[in-house]
C-alpha atoms as a PDB file:
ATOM      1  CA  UNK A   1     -29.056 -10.995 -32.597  1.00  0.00           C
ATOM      2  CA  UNK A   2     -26.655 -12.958 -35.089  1.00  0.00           C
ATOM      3  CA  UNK A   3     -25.452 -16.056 -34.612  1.00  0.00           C
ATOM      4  CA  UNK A   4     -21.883 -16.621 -35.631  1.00  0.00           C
ATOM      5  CA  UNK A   5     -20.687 -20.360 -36.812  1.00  0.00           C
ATOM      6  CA  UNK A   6     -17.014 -19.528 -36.246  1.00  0.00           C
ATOM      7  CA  UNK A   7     -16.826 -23.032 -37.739  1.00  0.00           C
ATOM      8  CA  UNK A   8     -16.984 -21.592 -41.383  1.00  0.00           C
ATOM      9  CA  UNK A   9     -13.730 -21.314 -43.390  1.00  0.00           C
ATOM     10  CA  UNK A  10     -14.753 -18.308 -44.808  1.00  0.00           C
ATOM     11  CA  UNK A  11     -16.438 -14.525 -43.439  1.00  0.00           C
ATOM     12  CA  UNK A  12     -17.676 -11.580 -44.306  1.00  0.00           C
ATOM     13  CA  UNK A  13     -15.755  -8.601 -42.731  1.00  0.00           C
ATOM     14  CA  UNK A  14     -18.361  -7.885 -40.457  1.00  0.00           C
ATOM     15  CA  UNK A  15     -18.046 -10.965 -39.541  1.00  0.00           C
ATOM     16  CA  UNK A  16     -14.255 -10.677 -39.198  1.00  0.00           C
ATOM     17  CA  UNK A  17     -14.482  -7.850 -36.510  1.00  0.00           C
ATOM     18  CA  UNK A  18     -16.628  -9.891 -34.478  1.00  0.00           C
ATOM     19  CA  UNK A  19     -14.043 -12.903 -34.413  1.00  0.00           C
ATOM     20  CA  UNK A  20     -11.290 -10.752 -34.005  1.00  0.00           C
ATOM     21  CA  UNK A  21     -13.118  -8.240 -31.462  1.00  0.00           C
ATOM     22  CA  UNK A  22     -12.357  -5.351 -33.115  1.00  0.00           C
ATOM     23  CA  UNK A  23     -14.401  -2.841 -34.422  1.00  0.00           C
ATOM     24  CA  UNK A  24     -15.306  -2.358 -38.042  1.00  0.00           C
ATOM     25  CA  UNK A  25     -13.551   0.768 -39.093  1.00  0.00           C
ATOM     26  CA  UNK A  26     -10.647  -0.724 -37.420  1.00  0.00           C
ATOM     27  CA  UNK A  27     -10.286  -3.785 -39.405  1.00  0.00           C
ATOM     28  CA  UNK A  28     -11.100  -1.559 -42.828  1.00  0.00           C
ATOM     29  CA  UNK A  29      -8.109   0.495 -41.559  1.00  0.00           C
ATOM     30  CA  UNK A  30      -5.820  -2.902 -41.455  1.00  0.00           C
ATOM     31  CA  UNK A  31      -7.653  -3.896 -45.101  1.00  0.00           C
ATOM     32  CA  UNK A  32      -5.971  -0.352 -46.329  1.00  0.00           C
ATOM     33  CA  UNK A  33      -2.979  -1.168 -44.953  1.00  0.00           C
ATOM     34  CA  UNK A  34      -2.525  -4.414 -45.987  1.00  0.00           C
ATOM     35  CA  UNK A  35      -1.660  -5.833 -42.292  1.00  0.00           C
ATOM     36  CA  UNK A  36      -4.425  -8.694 -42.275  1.00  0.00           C
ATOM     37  CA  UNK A  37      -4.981 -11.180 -44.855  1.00  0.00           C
ATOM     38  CA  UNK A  38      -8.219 -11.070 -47.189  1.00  0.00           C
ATOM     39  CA  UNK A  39      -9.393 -11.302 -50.221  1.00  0.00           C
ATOM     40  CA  UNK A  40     -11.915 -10.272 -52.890  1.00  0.00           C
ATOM     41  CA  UNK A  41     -14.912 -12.399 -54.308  1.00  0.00           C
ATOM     42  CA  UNK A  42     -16.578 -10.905 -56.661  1.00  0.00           C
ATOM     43  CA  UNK A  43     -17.202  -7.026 -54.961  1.00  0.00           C
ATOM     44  CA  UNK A  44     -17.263  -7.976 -51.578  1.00  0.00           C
ATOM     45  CA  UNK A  45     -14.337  -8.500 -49.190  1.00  0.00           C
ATOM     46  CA  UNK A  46     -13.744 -12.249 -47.194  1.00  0.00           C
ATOM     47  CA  UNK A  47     -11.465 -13.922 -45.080  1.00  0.00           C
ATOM     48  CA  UNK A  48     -10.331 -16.846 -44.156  1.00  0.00           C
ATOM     49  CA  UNK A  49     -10.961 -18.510 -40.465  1.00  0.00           C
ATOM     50  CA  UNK A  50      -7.600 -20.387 -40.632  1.00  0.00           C
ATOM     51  CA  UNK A  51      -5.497 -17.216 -42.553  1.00  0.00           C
ATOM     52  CA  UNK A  52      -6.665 -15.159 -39.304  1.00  0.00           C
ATOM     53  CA  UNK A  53      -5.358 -17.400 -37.007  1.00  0.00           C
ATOM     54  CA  UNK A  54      -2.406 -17.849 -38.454  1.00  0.00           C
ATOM     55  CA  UNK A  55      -2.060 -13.854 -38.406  1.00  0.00           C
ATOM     56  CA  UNK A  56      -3.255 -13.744 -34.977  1.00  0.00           C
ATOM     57  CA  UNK A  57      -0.638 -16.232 -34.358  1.00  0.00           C
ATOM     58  CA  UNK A  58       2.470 -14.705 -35.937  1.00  0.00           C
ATOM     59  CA  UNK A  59       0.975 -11.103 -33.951  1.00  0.00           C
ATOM     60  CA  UNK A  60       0.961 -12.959 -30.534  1.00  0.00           C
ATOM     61  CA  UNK A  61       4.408 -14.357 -31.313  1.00  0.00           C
ATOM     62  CA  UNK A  62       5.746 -10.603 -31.956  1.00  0.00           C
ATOM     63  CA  UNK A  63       3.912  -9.510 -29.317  1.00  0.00           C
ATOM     64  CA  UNK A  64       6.329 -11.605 -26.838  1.00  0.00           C
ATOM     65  CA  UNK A  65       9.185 -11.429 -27.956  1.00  0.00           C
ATOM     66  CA  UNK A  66       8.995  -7.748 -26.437  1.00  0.00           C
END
């Protein structure tokens, strides 16, 4: 099993889906789309602890103002 340090500013996208309990092809499917915030180093695909929770954020916010 994998220990995750939620604590670092900066994850893999498998990583990702685990913080954000989603699954994998899921958050590829948002990558695509453009509807979550990442980045590319070098060939591989990252983001950023704090740019996710500000997206879950602003999604939570949208969420109740239903």
């Amino acid at each position: 099993m994998v220990n995750y340090d939620w604590d670092d500013d900066v994850m893999t996208a498998k990583e990702a889906a685990k913080y954000l309990k989603i699954a994998l092809p899921t958050l590829y499917r948002y990558m695509q789309r453009e509807r979550i915030p990442c980045f590319k180093l070098g060939n591989q695909w990252r983001f950023k602890r704090s740019s996710l929770d500000k997206w879950i954020e602003e999604k939570s916010k949208n969420f109740e103002e239903l």
